[in-house]
N, C-alpha and C. Protein backbone atom coordinates (compact mmCIF):
# COMPACT_ATOMS: atom_id res chain seq x y z
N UNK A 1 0.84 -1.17 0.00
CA UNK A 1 0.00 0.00 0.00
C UNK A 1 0.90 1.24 0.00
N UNK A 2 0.42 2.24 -1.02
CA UNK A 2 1.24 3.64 -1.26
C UNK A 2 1.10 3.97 0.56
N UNK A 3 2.78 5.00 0.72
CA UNK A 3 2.81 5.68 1.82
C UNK A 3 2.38 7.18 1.69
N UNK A 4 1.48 8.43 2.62
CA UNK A 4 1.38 9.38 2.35
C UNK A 4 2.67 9.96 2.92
N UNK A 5 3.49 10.80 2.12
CA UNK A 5 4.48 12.08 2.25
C UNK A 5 4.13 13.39 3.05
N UNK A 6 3.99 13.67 4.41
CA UNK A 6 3.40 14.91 5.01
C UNK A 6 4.17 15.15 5.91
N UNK A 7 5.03 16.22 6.05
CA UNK A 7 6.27 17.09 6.84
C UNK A 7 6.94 15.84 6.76
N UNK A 8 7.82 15.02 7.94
CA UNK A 8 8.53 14.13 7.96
C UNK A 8 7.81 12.57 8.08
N UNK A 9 6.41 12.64 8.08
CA UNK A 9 5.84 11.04 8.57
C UNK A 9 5.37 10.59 7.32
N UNK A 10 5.84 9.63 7.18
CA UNK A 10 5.43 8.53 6.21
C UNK A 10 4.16 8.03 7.09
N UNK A 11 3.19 8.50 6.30
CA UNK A 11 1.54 7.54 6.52
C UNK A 11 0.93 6.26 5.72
N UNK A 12 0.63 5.40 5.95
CA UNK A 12 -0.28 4.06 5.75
C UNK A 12 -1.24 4.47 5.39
N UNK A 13 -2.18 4.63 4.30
CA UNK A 13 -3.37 4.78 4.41
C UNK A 13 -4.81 3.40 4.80
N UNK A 14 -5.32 3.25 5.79
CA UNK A 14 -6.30 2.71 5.92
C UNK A 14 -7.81 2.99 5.47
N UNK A 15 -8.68 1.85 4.67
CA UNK A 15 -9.84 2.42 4.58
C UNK A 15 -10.96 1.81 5.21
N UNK A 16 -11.54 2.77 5.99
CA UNK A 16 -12.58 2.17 7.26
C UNK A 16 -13.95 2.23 6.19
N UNK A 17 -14.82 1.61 6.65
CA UNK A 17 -16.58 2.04 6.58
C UNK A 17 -17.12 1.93 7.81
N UNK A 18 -17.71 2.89 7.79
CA UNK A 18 -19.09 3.44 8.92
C UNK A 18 -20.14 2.73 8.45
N UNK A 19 -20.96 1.74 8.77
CA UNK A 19 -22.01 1.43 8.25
C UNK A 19 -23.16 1.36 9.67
N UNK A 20 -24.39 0.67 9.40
CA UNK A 20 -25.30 0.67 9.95
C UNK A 20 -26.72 1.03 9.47
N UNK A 21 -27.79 0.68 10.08
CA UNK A 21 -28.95 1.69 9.89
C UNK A 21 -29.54 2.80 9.61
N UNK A 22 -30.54 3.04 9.21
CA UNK A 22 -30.95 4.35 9.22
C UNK A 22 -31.07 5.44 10.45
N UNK A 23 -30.13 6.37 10.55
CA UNK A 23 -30.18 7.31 11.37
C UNK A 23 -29.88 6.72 12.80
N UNK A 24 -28.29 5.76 12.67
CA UNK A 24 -28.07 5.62 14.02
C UNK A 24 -26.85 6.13 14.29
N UNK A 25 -26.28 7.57 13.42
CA UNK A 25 -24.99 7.97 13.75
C UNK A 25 -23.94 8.10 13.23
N UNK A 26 -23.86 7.66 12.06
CA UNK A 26 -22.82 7.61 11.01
C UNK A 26 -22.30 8.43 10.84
N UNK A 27 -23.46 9.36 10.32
CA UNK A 27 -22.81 10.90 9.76
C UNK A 27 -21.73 11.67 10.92
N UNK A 28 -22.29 11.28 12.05
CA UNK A 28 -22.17 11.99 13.39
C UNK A 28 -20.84 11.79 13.50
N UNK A 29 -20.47 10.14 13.73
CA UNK A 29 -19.24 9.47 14.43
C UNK A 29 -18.34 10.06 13.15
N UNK A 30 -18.55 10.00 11.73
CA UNK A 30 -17.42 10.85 10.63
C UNK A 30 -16.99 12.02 11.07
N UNK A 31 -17.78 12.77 11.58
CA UNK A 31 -18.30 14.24 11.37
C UNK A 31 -17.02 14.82 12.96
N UNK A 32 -17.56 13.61 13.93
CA UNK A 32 -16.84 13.89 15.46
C UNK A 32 -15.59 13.91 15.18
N UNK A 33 -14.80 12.65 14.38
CA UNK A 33 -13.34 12.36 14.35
C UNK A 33 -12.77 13.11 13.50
N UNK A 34 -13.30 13.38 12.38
CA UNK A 34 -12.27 13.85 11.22
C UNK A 34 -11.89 14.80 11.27
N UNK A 35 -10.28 15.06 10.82
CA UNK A 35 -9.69 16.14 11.32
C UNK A 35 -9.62 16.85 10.23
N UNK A 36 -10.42 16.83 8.88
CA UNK A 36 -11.07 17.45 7.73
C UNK A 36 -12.21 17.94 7.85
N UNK A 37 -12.56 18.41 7.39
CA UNK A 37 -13.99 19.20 7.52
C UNK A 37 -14.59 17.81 6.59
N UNK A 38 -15.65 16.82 6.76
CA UNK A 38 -16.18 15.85 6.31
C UNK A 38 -17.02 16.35 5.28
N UNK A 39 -16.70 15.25 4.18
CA UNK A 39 -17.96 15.58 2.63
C UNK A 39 -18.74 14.83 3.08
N UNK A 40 -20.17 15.49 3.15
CA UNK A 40 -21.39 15.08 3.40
C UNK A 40 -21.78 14.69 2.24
N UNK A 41 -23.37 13.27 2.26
CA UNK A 41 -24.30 13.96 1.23
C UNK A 41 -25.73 14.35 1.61
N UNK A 42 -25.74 14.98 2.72
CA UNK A 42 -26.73 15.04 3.61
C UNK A 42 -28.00 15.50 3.16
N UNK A 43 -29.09 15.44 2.44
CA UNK A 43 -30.15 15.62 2.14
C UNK A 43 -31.52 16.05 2.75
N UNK A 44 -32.05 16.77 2.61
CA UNK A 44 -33.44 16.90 3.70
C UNK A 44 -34.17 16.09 3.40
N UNK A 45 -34.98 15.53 4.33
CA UNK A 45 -36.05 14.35 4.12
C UNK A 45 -37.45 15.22 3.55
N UNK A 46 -38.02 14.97 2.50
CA UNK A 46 -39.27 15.30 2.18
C UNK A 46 -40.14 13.75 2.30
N UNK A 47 -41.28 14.88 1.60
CA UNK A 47 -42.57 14.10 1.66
C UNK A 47 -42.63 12.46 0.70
N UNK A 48 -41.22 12.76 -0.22
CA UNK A 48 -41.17 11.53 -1.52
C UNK A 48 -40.36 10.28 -0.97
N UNK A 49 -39.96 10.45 0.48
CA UNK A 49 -39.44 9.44 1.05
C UNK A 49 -40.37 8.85 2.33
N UNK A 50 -41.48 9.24 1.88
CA UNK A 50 -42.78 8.87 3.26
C UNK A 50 -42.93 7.44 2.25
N UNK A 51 -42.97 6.30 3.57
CA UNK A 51 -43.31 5.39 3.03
C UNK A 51 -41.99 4.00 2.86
N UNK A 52 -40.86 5.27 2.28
CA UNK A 52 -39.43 4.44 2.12
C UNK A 52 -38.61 4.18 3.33
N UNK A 53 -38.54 5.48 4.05
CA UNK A 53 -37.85 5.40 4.93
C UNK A 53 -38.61 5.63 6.30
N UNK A 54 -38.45 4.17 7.48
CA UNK A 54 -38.97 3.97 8.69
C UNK A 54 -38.33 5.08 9.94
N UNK A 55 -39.17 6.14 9.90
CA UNK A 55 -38.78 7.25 10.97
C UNK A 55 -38.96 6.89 12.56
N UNK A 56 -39.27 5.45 12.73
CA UNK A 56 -39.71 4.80 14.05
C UNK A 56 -38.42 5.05 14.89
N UNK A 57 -38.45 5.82 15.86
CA UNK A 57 -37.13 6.03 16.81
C UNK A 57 -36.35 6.92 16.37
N UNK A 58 -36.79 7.66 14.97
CA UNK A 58 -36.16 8.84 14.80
C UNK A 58 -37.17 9.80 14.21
N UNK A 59 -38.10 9.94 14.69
CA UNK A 59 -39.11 11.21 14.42
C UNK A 59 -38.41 12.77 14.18
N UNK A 60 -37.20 12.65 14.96
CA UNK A 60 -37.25 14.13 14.95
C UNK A 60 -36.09 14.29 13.66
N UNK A 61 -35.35 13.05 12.95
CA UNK A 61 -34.39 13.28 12.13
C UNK A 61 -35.16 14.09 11.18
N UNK A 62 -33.94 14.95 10.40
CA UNK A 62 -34.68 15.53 9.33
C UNK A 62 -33.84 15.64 7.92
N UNK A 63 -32.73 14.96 8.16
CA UNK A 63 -31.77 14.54 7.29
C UNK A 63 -31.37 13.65 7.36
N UNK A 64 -30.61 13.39 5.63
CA UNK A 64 -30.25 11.56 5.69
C UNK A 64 -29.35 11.44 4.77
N UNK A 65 -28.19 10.99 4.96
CA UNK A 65 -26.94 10.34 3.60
C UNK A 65 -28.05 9.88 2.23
N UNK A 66 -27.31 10.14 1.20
CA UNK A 66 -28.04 9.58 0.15
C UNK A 66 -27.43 8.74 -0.66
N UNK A 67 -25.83 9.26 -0.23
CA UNK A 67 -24.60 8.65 -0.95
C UNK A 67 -23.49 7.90 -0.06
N UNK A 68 -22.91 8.87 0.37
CA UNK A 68 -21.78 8.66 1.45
C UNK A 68 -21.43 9.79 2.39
N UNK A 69 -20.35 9.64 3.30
CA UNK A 69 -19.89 10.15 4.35
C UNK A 69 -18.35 10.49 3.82
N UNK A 70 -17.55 10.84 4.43
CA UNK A 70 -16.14 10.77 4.19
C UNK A 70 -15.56 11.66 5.56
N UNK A 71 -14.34 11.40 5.69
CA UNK A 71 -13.83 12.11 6.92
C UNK A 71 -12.77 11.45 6.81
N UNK A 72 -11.29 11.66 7.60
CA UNK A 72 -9.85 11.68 7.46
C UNK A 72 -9.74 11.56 9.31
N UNK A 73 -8.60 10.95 9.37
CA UNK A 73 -8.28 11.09 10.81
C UNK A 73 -6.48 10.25 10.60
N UNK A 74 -5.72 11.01 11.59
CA UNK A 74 -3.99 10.87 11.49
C UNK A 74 -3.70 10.28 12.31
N UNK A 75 -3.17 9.25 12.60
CA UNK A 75 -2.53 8.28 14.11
C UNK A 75 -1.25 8.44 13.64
N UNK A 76 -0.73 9.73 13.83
CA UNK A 76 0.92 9.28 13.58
C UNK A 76 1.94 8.56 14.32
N UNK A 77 1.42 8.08 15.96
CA UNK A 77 2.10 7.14 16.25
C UNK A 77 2.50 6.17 15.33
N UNK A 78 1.44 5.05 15.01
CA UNK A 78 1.67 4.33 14.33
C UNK A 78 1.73 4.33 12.68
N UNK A 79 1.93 6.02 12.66
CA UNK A 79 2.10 6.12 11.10
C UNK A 79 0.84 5.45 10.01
N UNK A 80 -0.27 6.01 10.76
CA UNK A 80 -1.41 5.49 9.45
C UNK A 80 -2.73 6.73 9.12
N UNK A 81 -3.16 6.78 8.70
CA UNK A 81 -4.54 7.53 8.62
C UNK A 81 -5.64 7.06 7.84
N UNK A 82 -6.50 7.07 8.51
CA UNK A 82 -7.48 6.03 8.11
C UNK A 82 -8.56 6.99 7.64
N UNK A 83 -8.73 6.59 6.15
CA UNK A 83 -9.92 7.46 5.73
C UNK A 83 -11.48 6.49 5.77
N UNK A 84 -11.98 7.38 6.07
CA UNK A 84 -13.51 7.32 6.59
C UNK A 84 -14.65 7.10 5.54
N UNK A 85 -15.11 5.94 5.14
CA UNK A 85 -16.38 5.84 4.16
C UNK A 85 -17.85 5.20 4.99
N UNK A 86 -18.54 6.70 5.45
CA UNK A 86 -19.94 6.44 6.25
C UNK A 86 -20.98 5.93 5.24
N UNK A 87 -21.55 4.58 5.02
CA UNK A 87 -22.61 4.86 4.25
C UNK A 87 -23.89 4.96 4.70
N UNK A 88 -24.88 4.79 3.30
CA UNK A 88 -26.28 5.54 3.75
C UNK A 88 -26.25 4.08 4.43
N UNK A 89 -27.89 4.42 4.92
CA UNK A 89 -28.49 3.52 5.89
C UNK A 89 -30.07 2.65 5.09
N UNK A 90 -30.53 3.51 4.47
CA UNK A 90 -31.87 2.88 3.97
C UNK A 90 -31.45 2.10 2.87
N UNK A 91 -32.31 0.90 2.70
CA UNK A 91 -32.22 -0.06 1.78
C UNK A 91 -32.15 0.41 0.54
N UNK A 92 -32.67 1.58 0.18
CA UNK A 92 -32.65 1.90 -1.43
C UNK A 92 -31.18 2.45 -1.66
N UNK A 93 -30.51 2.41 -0.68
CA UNK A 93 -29.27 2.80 -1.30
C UNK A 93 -27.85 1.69 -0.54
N UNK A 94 -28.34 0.47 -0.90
CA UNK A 94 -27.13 -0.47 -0.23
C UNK A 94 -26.44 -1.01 -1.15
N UNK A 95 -27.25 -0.55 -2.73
CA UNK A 95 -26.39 -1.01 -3.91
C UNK A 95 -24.85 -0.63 -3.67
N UNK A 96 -24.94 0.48 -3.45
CA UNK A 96 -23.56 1.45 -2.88
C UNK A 96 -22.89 0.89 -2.56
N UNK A 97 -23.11 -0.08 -1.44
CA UNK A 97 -22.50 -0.79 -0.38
C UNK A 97 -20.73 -1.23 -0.41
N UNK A 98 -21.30 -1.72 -1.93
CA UNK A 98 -20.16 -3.11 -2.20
C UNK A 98 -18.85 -1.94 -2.84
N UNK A 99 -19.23 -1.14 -3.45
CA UNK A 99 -18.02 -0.04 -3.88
C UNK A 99 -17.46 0.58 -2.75
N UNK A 100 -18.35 0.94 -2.04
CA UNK A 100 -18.14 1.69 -0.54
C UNK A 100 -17.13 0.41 0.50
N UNK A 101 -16.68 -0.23 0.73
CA UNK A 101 -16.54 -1.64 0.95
C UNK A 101 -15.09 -2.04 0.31
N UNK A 102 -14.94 -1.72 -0.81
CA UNK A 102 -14.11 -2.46 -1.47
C UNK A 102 -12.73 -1.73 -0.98
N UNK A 103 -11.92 -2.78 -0.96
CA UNK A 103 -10.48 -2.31 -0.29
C UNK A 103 -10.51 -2.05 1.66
N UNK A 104 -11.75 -1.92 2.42
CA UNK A 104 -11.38 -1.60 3.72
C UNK A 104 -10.75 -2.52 4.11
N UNK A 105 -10.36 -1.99 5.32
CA UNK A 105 -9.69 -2.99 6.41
C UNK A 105 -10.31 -3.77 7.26
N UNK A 106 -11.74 -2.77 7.27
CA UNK A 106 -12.68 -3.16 7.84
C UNK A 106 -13.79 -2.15 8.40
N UNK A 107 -14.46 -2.45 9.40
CA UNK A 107 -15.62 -1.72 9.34
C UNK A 107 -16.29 -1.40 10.74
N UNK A 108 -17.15 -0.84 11.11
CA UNK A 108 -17.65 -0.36 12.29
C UNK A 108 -19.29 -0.05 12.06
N UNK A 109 -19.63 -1.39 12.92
CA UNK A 109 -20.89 -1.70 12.55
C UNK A 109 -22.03 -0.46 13.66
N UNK A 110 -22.05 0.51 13.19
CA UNK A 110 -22.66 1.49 14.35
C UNK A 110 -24.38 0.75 14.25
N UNK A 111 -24.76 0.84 16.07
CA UNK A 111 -26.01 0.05 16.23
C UNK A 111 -26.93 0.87 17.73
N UNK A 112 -28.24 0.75 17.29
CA UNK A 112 -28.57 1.76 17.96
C UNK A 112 -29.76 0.63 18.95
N UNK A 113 -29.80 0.17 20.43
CA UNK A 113 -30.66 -0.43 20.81
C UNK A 113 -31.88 -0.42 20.62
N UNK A 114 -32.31 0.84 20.64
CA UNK A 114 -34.14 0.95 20.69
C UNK A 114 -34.62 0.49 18.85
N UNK A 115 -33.66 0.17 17.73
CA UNK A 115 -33.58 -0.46 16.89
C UNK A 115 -32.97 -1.59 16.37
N UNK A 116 -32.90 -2.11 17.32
CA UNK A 116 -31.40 -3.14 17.30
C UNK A 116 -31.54 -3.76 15.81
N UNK A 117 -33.25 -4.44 15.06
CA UNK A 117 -32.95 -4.77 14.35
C UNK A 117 -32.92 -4.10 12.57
N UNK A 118 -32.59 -2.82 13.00
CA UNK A 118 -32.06 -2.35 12.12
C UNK A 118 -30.31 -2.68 11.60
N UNK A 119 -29.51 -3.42 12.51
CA UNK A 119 -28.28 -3.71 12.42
C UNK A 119 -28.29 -4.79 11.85
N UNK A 120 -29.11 -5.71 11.46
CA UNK A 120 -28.83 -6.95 11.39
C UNK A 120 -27.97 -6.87 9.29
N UNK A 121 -28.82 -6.02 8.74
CA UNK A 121 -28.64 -6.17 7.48
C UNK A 121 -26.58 -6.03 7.26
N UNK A 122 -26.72 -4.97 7.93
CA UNK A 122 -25.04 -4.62 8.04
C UNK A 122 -24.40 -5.61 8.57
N UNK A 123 -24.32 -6.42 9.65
CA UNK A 123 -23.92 -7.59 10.02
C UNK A 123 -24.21 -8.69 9.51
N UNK A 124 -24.73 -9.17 8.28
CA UNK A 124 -24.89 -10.07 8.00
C UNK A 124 -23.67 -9.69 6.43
N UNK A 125 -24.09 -8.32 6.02
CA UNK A 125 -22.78 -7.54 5.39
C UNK A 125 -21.79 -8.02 4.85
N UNK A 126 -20.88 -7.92 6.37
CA UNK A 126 -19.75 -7.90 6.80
C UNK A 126 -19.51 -9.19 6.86
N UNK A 127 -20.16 -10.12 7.35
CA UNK A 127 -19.99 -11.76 8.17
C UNK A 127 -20.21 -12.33 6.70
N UNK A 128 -21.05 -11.94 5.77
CA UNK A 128 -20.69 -12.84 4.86
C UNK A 128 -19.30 -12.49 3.59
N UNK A 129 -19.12 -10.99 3.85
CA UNK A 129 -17.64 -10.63 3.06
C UNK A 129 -16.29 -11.02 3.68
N UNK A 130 -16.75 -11.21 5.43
CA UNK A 130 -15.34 -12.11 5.75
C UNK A 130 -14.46 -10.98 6.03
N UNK A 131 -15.21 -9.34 5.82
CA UNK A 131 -14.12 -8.39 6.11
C UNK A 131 -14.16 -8.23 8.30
N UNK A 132 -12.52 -7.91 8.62
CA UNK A 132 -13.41 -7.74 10.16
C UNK A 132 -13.94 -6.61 10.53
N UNK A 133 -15.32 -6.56 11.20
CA UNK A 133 -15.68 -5.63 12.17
C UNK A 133 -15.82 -5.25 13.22
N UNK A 134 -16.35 -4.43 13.81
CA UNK A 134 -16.54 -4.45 15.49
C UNK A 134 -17.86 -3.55 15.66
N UNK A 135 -18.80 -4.07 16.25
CA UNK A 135 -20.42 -3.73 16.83
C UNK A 135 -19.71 -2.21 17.98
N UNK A 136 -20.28 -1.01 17.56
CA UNK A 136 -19.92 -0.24 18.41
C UNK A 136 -21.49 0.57 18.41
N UNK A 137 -22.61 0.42 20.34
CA UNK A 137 -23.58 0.62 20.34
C UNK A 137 -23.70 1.94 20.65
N UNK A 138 -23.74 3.21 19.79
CA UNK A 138 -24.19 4.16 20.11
C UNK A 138 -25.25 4.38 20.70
N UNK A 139 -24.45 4.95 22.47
CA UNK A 139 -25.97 5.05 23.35
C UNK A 139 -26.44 6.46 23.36
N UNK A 140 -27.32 6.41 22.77
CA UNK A 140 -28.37 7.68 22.46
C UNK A 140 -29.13 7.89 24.06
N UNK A 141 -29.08 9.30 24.62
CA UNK A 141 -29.38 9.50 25.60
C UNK A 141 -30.36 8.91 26.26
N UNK A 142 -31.67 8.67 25.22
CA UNK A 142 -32.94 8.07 26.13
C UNK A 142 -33.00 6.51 25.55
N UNK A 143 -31.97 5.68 25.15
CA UNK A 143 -31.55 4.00 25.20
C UNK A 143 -31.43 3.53 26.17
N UNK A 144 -32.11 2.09 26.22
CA UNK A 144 -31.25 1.38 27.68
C UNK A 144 -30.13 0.92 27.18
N UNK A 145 -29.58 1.07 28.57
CA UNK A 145 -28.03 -0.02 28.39
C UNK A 145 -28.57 -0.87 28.67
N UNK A 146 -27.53 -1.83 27.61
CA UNK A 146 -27.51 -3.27 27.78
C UNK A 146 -26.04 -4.03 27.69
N UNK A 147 -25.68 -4.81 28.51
CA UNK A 147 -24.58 -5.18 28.23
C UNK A 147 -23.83 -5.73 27.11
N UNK A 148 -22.70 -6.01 26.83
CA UNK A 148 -22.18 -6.27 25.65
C UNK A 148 -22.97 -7.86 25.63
N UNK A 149 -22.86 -8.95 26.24
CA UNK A 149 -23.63 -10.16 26.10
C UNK A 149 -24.62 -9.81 25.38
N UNK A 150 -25.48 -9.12 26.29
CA UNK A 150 -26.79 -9.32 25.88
C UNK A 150 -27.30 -8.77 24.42
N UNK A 151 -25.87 -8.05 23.63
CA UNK A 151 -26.10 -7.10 22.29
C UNK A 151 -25.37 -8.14 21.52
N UNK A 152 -24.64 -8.85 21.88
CA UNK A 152 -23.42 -10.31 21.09
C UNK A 152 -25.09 -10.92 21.18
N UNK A 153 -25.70 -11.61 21.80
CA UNK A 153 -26.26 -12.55 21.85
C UNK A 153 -27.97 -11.96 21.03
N UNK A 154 -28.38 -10.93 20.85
CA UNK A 154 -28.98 -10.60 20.28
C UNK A 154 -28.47 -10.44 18.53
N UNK A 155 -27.90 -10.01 18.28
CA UNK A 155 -27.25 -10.01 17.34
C UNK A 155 -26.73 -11.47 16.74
N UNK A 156 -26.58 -12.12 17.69
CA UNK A 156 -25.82 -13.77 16.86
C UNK A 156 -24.42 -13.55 16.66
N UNK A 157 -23.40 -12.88 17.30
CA UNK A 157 -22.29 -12.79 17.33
C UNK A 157 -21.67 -13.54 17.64
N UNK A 158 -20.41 -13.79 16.91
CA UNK A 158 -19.25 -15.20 17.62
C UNK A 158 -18.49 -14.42 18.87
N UNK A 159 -17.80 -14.93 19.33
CA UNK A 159 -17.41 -14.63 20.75
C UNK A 159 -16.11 -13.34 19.99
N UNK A 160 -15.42 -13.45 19.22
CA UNK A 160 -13.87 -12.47 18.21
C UNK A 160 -15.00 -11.23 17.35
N UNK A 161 -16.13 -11.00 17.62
CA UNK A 161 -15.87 -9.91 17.11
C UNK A 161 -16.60 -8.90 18.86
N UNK A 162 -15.51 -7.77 18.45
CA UNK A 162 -15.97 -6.90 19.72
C UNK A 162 -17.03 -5.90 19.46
N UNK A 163 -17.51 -6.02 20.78
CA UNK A 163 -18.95 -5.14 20.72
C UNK A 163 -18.51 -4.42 21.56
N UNK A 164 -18.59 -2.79 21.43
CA UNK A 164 -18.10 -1.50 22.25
C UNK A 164 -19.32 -0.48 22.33
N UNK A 165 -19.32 0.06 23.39
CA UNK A 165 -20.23 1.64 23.41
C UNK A 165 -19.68 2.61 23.45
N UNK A 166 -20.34 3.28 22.72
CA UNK A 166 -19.73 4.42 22.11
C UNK A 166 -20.36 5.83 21.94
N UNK A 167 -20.15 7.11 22.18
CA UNK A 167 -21.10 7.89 21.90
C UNK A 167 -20.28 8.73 20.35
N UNK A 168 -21.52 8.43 19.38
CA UNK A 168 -20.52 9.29 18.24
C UNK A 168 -20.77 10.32 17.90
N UNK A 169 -20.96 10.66 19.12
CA UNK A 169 -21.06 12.98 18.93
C UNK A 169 -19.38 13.31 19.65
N UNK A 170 -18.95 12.01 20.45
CA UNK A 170 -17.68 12.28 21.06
C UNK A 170 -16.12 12.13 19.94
N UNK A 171 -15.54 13.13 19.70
CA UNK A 171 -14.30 12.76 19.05
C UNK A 171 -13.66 11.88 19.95
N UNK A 172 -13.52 11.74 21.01
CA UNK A 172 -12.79 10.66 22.20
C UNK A 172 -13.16 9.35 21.97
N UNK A 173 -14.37 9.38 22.41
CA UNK A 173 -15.38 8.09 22.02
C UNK A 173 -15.16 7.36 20.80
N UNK A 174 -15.53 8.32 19.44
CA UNK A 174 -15.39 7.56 18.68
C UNK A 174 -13.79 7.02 17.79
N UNK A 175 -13.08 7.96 18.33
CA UNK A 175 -11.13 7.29 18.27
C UNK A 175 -10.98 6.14 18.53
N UNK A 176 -11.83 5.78 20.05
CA UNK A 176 -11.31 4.72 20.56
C UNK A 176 -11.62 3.40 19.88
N UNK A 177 -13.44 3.97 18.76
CA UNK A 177 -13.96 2.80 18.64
C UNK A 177 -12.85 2.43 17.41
N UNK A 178 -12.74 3.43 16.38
CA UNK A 178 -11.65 3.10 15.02
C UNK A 178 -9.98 2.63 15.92
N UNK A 179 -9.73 2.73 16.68
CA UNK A 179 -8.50 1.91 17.23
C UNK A 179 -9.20 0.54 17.68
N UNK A 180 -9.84 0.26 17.39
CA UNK A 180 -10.50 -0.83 18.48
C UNK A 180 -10.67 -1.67 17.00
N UNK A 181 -11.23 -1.24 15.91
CA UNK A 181 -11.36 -1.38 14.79
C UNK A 181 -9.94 -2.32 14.10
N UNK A 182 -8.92 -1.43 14.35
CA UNK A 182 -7.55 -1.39 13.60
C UNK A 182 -7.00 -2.74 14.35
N UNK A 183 -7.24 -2.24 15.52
CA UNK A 183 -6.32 -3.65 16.09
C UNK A 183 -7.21 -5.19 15.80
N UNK A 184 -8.62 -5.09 15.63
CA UNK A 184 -8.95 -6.04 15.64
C UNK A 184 -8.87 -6.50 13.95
N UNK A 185 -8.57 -5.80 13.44
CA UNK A 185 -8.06 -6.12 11.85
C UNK A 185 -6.93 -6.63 12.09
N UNK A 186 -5.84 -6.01 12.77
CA UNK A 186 -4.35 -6.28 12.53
C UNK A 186 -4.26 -7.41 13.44
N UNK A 187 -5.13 -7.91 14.26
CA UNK A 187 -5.40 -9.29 14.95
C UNK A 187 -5.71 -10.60 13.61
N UNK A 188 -7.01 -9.93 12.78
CA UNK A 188 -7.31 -11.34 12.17
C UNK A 188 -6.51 -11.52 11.14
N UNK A 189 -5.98 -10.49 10.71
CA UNK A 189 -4.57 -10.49 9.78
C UNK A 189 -3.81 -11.48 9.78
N UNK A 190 -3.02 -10.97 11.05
CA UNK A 190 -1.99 -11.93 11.92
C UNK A 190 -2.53 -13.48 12.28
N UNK A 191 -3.59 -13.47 12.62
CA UNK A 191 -4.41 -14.98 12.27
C UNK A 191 -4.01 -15.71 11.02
N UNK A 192 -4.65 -15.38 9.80
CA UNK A 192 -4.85 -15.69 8.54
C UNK A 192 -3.15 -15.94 8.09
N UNK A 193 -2.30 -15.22 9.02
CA UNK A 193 -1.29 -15.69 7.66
C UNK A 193 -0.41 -17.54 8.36
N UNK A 194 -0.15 -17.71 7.47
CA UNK A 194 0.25 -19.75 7.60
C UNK A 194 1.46 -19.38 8.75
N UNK A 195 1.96 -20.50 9.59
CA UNK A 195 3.26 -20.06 10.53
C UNK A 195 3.94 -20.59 9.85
């Protein structure tokens, strides 16, 4: 993989996806980390998407990806920067998916409880492309917590992929979840190759 050239650090480029449901944060968790001003394709919801898109648990949204997300973030410790591909969330646009997808390292399955099964489509995604991810439950102020079990075991999760909470209005929060991300890539990596 090309290195980026910036003052003296040689950078890695990594490519993440943000995926998930409709309106559980995507835009948000891009929007918190990136140390770019993030390309939106943020759209207002009209009246021609009544019907398409399930506003159940998000009444008050009033915008929605139509395309993608994008956002940049620098770990020059370890010399990488991982660029950011949020996609949409509603079914009419998962064609996207597989371009949006192609080349990551992996992915960050953002999941919102009071919809849990809005996650399932994205996790089934990922589990059948074999790319790794990690379940990170954005707790939206009026969600119950639930423990990581009880969100693995709802979900149908194997015991290797990690499930984290996360709030993705937090730049803190959501760092930790894309390191959490990286290592668990550079884990199944290190798996996969023969001794």
């Amino acid at each position: 993989m090309p290195a980026y050239r910036g003052s003296d650090l040689a950078l890695t480029p990594l490519k993440v996806v943000v995926a998930g449901g409709f309106g559980v944060g995507k835009t948000t968790l891009v929007g918190a980390v990136s140390e770019i001003d993030p390309l939106t394709t943020e759209e207002t919801l009209t009246s021609a998407s009544a019907g398409l898109d399930r506003l159940e648990g998000v009444e008050g949204k009033k915008t929605t990806t139509v395309s993608m997300d994008f956002g940049r973030i620098t770990f020059p410790g370890p010399g990488l920067v991982l660029l950011l591909f949020g996609t949409p969330g509603q079914d009419r646009f998962w064609f996207m998916w597989d371009d949006l997808a192609a080349g990551a390292v992996g992915a960050i399955v953002l999941v919102d409880t009071r919809r849990l099964q809005d996650a399932f489509a994205a996790v089934e995604y990922f589990e059948r492309s074999g790319a790794p991810f990690v379940i990170a439950v954005n707790e939206f102020d009026d969600a119950h917590r639930y423990t990581e079990q009880e969100v693995r075991d709802a979900l149908g999760l194997p015991l290797d992929t990690p499930v984290l909470t996360c709030d993705a209005r937090s730049p803190v929060s959501a760092r930790q979840v894309l390191v959490a991300l990286v290592a668990h890539a550079r884990m199944r990596a290190r798996a996969a190759v023969p001794q």
